[in-house]
C-alpha atoms as a PDB file:
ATOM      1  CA  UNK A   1       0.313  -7.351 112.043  1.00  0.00           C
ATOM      2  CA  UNK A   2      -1.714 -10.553 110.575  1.00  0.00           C
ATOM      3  CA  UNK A   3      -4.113  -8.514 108.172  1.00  0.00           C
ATOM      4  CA  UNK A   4      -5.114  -5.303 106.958  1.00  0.00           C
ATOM      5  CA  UNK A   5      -7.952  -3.965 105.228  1.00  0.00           C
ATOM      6  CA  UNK A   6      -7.191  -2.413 101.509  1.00  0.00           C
ATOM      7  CA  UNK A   7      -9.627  -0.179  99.607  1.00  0.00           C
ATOM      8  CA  UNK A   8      -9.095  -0.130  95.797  1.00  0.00           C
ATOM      9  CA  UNK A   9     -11.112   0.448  92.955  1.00  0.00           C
ATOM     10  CA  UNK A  10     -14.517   0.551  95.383  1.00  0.00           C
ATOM     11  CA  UNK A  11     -13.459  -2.567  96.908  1.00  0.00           C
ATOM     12  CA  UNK A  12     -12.327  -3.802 100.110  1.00  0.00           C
ATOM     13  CA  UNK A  13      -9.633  -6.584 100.948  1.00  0.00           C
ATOM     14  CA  UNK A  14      -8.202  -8.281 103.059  1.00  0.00           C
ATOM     15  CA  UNK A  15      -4.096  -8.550 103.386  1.00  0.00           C
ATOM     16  CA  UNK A  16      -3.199 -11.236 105.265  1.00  0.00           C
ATOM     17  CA  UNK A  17       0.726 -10.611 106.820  1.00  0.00           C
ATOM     18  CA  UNK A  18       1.172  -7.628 104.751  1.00  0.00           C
ATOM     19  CA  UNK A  19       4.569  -7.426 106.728  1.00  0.00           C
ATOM     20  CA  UNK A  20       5.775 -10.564 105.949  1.00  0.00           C
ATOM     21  CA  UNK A  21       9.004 -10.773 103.938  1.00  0.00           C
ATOM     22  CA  UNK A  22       8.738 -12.203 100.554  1.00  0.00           C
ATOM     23  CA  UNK A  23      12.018 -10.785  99.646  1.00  0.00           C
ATOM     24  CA  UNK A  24      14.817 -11.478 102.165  1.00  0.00           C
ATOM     25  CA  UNK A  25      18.088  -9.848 100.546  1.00  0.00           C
ATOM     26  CA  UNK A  26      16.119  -6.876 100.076  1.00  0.00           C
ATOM     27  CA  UNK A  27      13.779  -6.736 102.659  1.00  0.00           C
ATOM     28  CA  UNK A  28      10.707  -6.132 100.791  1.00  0.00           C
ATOM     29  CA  UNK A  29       7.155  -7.371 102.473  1.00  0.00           C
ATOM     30  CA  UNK A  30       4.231  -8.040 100.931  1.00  0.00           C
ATOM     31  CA  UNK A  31       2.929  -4.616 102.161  1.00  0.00           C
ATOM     32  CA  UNK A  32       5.427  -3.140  99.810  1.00  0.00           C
ATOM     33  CA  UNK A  33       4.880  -5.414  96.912  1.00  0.00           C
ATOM     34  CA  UNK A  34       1.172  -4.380  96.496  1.00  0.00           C
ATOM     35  CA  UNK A  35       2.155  -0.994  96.801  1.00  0.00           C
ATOM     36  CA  UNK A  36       4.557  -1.168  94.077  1.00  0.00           C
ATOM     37  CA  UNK A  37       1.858  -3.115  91.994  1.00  0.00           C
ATOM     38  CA  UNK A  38      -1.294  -0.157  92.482  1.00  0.00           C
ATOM     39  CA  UNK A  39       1.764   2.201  91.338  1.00  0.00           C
ATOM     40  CA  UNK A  40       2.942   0.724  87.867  1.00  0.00           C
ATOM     41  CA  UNK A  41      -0.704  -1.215  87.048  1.00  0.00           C
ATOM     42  CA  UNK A  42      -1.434   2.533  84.778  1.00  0.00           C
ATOM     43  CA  UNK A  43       1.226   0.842  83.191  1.00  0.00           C
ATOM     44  CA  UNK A  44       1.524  -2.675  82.790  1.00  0.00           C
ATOM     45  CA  UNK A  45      -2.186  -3.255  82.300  1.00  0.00           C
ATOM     46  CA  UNK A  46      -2.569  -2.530  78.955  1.00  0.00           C
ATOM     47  CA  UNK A  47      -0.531  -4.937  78.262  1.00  0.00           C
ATOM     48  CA  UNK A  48      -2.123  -7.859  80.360  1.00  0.00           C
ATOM     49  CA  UNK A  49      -5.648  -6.653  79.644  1.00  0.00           C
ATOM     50  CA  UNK A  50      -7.751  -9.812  78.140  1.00  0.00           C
ATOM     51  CA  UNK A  51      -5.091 -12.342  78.725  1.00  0.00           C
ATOM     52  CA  UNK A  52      -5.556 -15.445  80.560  1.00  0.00           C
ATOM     53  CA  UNK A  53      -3.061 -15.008  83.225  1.00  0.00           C
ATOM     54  CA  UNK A  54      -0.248 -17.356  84.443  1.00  0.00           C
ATOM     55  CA  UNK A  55       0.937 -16.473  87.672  1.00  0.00           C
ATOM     56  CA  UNK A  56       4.015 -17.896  89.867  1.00  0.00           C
ATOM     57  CA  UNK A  57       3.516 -17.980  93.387  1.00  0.00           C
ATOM     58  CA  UNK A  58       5.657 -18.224  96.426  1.00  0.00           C
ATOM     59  CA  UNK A  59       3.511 -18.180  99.655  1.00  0.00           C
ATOM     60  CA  UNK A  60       6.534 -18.103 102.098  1.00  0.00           C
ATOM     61  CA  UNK A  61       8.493 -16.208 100.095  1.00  0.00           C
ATOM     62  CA  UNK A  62      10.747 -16.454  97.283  1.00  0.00           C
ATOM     63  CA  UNK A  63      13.066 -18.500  99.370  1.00  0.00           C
ATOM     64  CA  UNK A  64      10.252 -21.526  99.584  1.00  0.00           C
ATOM     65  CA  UNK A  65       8.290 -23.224  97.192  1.00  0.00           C
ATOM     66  CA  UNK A  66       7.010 -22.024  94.071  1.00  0.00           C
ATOM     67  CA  UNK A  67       3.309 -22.648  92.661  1.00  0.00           C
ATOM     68  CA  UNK A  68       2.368 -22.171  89.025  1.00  0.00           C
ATOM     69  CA  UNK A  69      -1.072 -21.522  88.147  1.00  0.00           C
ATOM     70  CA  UNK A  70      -3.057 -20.565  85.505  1.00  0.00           C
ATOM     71  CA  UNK A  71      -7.011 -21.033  86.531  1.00  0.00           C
ATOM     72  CA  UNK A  72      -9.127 -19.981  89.547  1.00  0.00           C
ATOM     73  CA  UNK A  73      -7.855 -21.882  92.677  1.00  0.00           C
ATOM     74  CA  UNK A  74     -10.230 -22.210  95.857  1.00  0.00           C
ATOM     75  CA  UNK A  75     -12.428 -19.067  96.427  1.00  0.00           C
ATOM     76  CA  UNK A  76     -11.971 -16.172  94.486  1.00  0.00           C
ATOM     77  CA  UNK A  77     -14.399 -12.817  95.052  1.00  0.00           C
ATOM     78  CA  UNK A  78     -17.370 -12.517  92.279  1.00  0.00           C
ATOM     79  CA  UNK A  79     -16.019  -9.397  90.919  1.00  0.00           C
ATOM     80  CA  UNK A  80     -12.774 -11.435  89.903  1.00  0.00           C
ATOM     81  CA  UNK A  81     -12.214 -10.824  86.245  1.00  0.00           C
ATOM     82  CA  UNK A  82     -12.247 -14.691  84.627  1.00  0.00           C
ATOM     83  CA  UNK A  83     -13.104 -16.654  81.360  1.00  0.00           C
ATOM     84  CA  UNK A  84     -14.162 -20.259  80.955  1.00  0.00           C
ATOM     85  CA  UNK A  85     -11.299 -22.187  79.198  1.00  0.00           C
ATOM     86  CA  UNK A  86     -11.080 -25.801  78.723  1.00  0.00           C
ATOM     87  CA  UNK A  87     -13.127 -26.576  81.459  1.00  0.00           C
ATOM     88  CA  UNK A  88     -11.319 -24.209  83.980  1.00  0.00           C
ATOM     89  CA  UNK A  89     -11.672 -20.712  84.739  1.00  0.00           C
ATOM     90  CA  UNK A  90      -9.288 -18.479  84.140  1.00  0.00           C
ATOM     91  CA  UNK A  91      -7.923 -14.786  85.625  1.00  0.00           C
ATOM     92  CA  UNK A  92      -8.083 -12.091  83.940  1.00  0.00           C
ATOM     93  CA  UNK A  93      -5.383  -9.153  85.130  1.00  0.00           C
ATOM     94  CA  UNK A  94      -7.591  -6.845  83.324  1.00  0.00           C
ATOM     95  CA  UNK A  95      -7.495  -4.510  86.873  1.00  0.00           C
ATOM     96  CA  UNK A  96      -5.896  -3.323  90.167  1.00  0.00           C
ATOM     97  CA  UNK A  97      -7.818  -4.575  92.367  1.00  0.00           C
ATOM     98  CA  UNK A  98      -6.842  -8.201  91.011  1.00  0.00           C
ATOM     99  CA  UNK A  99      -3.170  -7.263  91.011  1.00  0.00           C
ATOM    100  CA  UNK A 100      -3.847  -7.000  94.833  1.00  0.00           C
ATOM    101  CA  UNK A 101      -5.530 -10.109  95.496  1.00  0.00           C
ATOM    102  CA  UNK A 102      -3.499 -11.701  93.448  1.00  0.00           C
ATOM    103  CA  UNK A 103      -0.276 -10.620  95.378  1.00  0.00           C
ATOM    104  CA  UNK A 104      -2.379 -11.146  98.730  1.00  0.00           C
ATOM    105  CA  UNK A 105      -2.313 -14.941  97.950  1.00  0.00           C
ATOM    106  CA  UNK A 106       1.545 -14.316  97.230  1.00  0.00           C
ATOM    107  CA  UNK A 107       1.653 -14.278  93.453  1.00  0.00           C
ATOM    108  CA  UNK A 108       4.946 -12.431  92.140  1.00  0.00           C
ATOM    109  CA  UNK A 109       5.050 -13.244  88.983  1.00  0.00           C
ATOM    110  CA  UNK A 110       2.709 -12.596  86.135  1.00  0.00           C
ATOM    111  CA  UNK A 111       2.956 -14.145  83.008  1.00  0.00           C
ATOM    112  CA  UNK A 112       0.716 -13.539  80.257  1.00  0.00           C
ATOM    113  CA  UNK A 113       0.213 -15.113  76.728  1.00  0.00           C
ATOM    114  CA  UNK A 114       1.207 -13.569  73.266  1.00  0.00           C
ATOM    115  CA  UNK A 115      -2.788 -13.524  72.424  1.00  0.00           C
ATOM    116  CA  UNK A 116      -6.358 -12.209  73.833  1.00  0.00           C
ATOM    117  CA  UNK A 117      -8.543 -14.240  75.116  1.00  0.00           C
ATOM    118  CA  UNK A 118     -11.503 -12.940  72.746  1.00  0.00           C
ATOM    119  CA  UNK A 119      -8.606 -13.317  69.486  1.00  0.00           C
ATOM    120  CA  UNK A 120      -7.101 -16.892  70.313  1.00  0.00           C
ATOM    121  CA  UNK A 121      -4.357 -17.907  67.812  1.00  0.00           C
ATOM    122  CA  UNK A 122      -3.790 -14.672  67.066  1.00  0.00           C
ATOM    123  CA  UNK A 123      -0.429 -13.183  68.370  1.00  0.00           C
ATOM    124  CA  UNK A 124      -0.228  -8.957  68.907  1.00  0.00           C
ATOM    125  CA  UNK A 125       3.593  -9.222  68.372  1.00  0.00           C
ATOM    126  CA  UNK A 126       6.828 -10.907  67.220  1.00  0.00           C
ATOM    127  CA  UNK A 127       9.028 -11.884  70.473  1.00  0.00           C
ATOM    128  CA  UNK A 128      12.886 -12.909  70.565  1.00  0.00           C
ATOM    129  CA  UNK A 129      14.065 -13.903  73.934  1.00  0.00           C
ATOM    130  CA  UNK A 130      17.739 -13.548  74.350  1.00  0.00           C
ATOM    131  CA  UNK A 131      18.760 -16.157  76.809  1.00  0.00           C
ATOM    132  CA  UNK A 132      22.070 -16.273  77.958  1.00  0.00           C
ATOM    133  CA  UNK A 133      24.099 -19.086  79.548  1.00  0.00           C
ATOM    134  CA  UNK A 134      24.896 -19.545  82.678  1.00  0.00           C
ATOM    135  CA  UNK A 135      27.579 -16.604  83.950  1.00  0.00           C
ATOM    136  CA  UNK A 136      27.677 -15.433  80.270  1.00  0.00           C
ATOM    137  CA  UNK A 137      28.066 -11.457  80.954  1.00  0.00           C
ATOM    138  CA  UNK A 138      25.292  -8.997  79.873  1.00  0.00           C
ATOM    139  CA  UNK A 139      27.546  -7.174  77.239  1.00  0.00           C
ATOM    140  CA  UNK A 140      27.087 -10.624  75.146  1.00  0.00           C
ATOM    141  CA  UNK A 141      23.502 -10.173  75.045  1.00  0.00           C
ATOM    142  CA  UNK A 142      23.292  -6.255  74.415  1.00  0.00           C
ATOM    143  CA  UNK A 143      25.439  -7.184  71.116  1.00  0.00           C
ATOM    144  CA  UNK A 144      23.328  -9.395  69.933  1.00  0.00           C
ATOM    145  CA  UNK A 145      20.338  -7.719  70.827  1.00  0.00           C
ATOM    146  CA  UNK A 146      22.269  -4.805  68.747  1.00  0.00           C
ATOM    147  CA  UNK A 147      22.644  -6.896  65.820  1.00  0.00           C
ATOM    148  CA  UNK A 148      18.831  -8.160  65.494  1.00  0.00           C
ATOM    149  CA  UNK A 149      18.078  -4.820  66.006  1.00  0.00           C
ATOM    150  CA  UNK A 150      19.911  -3.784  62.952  1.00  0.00           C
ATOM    151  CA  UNK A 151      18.246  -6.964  61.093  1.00  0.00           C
ATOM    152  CA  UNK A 152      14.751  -6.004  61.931  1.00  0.00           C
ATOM    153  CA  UNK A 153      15.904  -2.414  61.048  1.00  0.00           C
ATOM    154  CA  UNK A 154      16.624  -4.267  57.399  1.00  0.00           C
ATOM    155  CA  UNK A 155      13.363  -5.800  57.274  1.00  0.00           C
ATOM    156  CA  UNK A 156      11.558  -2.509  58.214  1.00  0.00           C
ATOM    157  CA  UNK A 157      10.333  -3.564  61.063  1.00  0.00           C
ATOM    158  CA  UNK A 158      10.182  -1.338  64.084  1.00  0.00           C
ATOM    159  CA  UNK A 159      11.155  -2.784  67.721  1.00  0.00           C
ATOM    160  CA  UNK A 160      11.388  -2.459  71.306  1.00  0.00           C
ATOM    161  CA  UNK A 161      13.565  -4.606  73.560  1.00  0.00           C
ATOM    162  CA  UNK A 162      12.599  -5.039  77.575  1.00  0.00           C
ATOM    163  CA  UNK A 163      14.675  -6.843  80.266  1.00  0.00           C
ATOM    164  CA  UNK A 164      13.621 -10.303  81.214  1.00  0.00           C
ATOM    165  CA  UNK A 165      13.726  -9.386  84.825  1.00  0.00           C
ATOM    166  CA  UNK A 166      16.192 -12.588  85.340  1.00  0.00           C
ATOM    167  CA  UNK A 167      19.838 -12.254  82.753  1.00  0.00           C
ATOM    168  CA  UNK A 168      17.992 -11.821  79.465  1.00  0.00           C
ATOM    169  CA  UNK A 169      16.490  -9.477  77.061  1.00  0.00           C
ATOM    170  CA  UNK A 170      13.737  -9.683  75.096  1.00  0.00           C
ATOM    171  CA  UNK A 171      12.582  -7.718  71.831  1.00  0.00           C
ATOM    172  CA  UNK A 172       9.466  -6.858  70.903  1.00  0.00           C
ATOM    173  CA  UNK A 173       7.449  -6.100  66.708  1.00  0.00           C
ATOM    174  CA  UNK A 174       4.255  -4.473  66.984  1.00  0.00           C
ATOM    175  CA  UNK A 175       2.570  -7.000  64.285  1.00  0.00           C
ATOM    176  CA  UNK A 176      -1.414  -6.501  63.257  1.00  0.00           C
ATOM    177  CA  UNK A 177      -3.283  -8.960  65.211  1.00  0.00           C
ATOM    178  CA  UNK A 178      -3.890 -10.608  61.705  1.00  0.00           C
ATOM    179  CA  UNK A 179      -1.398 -13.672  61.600  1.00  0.00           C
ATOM    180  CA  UNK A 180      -1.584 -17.004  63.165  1.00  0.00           C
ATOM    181  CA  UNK A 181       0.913 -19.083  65.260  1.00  0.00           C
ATOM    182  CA  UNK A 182       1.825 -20.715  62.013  1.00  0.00           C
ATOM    183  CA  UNK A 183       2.758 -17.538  60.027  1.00  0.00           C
ATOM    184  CA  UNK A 184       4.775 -15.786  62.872  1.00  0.00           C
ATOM    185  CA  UNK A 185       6.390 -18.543  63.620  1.00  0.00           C
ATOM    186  CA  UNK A 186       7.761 -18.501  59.858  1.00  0.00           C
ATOM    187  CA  UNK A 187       8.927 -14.509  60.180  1.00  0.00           C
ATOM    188  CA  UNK A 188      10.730 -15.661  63.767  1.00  0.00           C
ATOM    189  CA  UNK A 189      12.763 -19.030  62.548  1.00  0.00           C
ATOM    190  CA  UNK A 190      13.798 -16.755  58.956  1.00  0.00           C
ATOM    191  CA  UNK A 191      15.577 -13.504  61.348  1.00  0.00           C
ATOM    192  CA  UNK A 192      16.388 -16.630  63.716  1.00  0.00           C
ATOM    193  CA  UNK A 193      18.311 -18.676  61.478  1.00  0.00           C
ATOM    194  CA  UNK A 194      19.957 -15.397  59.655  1.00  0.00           C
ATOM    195  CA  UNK A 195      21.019 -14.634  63.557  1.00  0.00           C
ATOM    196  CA  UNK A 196      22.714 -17.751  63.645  1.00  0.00           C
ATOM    197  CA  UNK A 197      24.477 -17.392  60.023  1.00  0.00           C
ATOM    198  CA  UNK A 198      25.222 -13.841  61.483  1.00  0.00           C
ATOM    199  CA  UNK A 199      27.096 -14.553  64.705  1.00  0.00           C
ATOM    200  CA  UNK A 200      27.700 -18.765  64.597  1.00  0.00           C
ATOM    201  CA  UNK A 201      29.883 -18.878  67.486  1.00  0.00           C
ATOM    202  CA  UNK A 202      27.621 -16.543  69.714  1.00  0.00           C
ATOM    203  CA  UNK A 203      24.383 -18.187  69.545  1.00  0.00           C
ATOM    204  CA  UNK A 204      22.432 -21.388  69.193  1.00  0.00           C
ATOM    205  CA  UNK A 205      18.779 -22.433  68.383  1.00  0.00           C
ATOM    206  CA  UNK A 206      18.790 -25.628  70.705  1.00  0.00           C
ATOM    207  CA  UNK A 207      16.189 -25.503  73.062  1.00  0.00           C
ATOM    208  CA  UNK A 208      17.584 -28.121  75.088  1.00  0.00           C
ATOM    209  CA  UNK A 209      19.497 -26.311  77.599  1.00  0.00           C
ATOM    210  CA  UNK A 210      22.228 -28.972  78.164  1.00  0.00           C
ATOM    211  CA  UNK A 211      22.757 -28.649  74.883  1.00  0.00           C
ATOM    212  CA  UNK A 212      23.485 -25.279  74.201  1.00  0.00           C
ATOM    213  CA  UNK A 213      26.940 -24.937  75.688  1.00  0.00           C
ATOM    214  CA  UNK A 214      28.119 -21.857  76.460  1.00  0.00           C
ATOM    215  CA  UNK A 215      26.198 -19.775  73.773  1.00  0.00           C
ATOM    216  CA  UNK A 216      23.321 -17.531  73.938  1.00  0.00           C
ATOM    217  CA  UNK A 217      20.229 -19.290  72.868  1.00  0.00           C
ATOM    218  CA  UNK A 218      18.281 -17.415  70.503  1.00  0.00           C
ATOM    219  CA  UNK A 219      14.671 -18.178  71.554  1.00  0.00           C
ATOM    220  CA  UNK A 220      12.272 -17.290  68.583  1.00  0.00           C
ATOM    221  CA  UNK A 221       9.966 -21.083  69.252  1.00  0.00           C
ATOM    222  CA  UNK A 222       8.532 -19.156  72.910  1.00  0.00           C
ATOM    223  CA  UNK A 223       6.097 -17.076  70.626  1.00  0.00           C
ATOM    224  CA  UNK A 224       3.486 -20.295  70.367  1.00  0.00           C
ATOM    225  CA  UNK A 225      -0.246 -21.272  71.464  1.00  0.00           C
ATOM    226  CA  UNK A 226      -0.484 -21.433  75.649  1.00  0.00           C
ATOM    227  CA  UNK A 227       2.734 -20.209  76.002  1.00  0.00           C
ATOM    228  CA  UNK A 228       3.827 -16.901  78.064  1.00  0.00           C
ATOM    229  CA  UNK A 229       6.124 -14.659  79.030  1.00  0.00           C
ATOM    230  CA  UNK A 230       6.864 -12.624  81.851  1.00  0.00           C
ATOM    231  CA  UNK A 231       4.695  -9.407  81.680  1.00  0.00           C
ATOM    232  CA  UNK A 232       6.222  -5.859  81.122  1.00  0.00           C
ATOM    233  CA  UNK A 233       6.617  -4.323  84.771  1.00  0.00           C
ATOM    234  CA  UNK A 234       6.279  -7.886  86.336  1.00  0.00           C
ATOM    235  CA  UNK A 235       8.448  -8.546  89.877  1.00  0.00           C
ATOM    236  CA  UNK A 236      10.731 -11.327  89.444  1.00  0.00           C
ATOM    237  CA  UNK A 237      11.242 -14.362  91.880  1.00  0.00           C
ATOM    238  CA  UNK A 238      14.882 -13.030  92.226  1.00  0.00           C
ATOM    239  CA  UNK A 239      17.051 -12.191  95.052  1.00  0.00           C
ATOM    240  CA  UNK A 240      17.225  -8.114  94.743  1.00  0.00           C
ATOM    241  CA  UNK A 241      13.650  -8.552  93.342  1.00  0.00           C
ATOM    242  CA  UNK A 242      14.213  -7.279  89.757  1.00  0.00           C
ATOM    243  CA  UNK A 243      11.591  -6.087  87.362  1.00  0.00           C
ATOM    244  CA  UNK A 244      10.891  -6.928  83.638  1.00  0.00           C
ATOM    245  CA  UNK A 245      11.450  -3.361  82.368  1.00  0.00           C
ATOM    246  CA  UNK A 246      11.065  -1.689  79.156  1.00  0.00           C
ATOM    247  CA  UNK A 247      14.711  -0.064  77.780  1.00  0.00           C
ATOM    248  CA  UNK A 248      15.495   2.359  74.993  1.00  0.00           C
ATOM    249  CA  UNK A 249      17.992   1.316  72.029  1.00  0.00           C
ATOM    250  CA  UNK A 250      19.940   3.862  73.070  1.00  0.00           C
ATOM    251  CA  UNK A 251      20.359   2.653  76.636  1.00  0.00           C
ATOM    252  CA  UNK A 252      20.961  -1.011  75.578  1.00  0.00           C
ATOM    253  CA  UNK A 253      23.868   0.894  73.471  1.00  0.00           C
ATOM    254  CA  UNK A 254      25.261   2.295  76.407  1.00  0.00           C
ATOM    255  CA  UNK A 255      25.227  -0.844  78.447  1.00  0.00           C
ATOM    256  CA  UNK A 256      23.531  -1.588  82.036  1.00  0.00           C
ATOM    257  CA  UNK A 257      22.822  -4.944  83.839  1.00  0.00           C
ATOM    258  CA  UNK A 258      19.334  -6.228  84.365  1.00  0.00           C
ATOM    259  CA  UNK A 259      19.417  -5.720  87.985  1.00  0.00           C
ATOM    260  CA  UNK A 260      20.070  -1.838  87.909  1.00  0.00           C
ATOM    261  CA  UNK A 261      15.644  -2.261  87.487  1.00  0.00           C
ATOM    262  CA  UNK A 262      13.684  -3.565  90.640  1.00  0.00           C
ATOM    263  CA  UNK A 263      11.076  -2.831  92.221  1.00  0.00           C
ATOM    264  CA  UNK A 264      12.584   0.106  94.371  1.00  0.00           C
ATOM    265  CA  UNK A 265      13.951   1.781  91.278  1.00  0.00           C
ATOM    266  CA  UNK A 266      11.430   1.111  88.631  1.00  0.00           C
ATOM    267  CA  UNK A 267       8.150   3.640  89.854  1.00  0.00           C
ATOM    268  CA  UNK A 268      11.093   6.762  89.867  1.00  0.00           C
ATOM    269  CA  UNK A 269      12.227   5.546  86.685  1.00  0.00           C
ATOM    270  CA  UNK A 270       8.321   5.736  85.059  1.00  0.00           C
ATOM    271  CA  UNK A 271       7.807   9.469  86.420  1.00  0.00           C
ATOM    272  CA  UNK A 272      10.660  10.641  85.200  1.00  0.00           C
ATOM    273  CA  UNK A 273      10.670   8.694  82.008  1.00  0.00           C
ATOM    274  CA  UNK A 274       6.850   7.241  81.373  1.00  0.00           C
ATOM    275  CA  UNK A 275       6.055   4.185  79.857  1.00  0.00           C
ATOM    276  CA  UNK A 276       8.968   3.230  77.604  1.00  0.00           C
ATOM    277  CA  UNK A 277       7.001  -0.028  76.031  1.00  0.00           C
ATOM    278  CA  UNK A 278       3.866   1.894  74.321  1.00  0.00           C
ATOM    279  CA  UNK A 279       5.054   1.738  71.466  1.00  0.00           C
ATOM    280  CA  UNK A 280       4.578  -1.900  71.645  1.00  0.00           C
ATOM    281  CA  UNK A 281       0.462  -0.610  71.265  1.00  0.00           C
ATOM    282  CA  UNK A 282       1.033   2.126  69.123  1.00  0.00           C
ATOM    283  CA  UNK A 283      -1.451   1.647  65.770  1.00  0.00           C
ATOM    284  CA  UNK A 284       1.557   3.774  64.169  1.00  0.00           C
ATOM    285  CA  UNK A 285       3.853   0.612  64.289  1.00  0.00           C
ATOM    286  CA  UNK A 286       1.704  -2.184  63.342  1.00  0.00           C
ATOM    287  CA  UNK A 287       2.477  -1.659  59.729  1.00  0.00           C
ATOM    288  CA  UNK A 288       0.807  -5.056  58.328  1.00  0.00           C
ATOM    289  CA  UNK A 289       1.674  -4.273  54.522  1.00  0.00           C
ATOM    290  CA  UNK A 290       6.031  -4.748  55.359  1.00  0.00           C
ATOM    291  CA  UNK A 291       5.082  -7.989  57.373  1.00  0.00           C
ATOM    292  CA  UNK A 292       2.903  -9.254  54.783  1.00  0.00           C
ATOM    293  CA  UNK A 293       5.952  -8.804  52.266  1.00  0.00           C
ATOM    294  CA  UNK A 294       8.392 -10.605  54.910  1.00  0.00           C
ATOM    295  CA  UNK A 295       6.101 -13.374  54.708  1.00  0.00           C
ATOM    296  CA  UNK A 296       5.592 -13.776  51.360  1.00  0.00           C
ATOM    297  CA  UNK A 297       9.182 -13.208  51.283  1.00  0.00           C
ATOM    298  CA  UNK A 298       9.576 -16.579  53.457  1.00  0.00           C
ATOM    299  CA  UNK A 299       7.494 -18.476  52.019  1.00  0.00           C
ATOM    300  CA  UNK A 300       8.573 -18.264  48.436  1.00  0.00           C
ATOM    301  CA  UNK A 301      12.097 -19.035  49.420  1.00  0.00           C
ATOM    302  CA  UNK A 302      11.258 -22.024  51.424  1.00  0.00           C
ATOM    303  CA  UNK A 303      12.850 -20.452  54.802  1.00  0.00           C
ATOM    304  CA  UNK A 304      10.795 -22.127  57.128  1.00  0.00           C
END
């Protein structure tokens, strides 16, 4: 079949191979990627909503090349969502429908920015992104996401971790979108370098990967203007397609690997247990008066 007609949202498109395999290993087409896409975007749109999108695409699947954008590209349908930004216009995934055309022109993964387009410089969380070396096995990073869990415990700050979708984890602090780059970048290198005090022969800071050995590097610099990460529910460009998925405490406790979540297991796993990551939004945790102390905390003491 070359294309098929799609009705979403009171529009119409058009899916060109929808049974083309993007995903060879697991034989997943494009057909089934959209379908997994209308099924978790209740869920992962809140969290992409007014943020100037950075997508990864692989038109012949994740076995060819891969194409990052982050603006408009030839034509694009009027009712796009978009926003003029230096000069280029840029997607909003602020809606199904453009989780469909986007996946129609073979984007699988969606990256968003740590701010809203309408609030630039103004981050709606604290991110750590546990990276681990290469063949370094998960159980390293569940401990150390255990022990930053127990230091932003300490600081009073509450916290919710989500898999990477590759080998990593990373943790979450609903902050009040109140603080620039510049002041939660103080909070992250302050739990960053008590990390490394913490567990010295487990972790490193150096962002140059060559240079990190075989340690876990502790990445608290991704949290910055223009950059992104993958967003929550987002398909990975991985072999058994795995999915950037939210995880309790208590499960990260108990231990699992990062590919028990992809995109065949994930939709079960949010009827049975919902949307693990709203806390992330939750008013109730955006408690500005304990980061506020943190940072005065910081900056008196000169931890920068």
């Amino acid at each position: 079949m070359d294309k098929q007609r799609y009705a979403i949202e009171g529009k119409e498109l058009e899916i060109s191979h929808p049974d083309r395999i993007v995903w060879p290993e697991a034989g997943i087409s494009k057909l089934d990627l959209i379908r997994y896409l209308i099924e978790v975007a209740p869920y992962m749109l809140p969290y992409t909503r007014d943020r100037m999108l950075m997508v990864w695409r692989y038109p012949d699947g994740i076995g060819g090349k891969r194409v990052e954008e982050r603006s408009v590209h030839g034509e694009a349908p009027d009712w796009l969502p978009r926003v003029a930004y230096g000069g280029k216009e840029r997607i909003l995934l602020n809606d199904a429908a453009t989780l469909v055309w986007l996946a129609n022109r073979g984007a699988i993964e969606l990256h968003v920015p740590f701010d809203r387009y309408d609030r630039k410089d103004v981050p709606t969380e604290l991110v750590f992104d546990l990276d681990p070396a290469a063949g370094m096995p998960f159980e390293a990073v569940r401990e150390v996401a255990l022990k930053l869990k127990e230091t932003l415990d300490g600081l009073s700050l509450a916290s919710f971790p989500k898999t990477s979708g590759a080998t990593g984890l990373q943790v979450y602090v609903p902050i009040e979108p109140k603080y620039t780059f510049e002041d939660t970048r103080l909070i992250n290198a302050f739990v960053a370098r008590y990390m490394q005090e913490q567990l010295p022969g487990r972790i490193t800071l150096e962002r140059v990967v060559e240079k990190r050995g075989d340690k876990l590097y502790f990445d608290y610099l991704q949290l910055w203007r223009g950059r992104t990460m993958a967003a929550v529910y987002s398909v990975r460009g991985t072999p058994k397609a795995t999915v950037s998925t939210p995880v309790t405490w208590a499960e990260v406790a108990k231990g699992f690997e990062p590919a028990d979540f992809t995109i065949a297991t994930v939709p079960e796993r949010l009827r049975t247990m919902g949307d693990l990551f709203r806390g992330v939004s939750s008013k109730a945790h955006r408690v500005d008066q304990r980061v506020d102390e943190v940072l005065a905390f910081v900056r008196k003491t000169g931890e920068t």
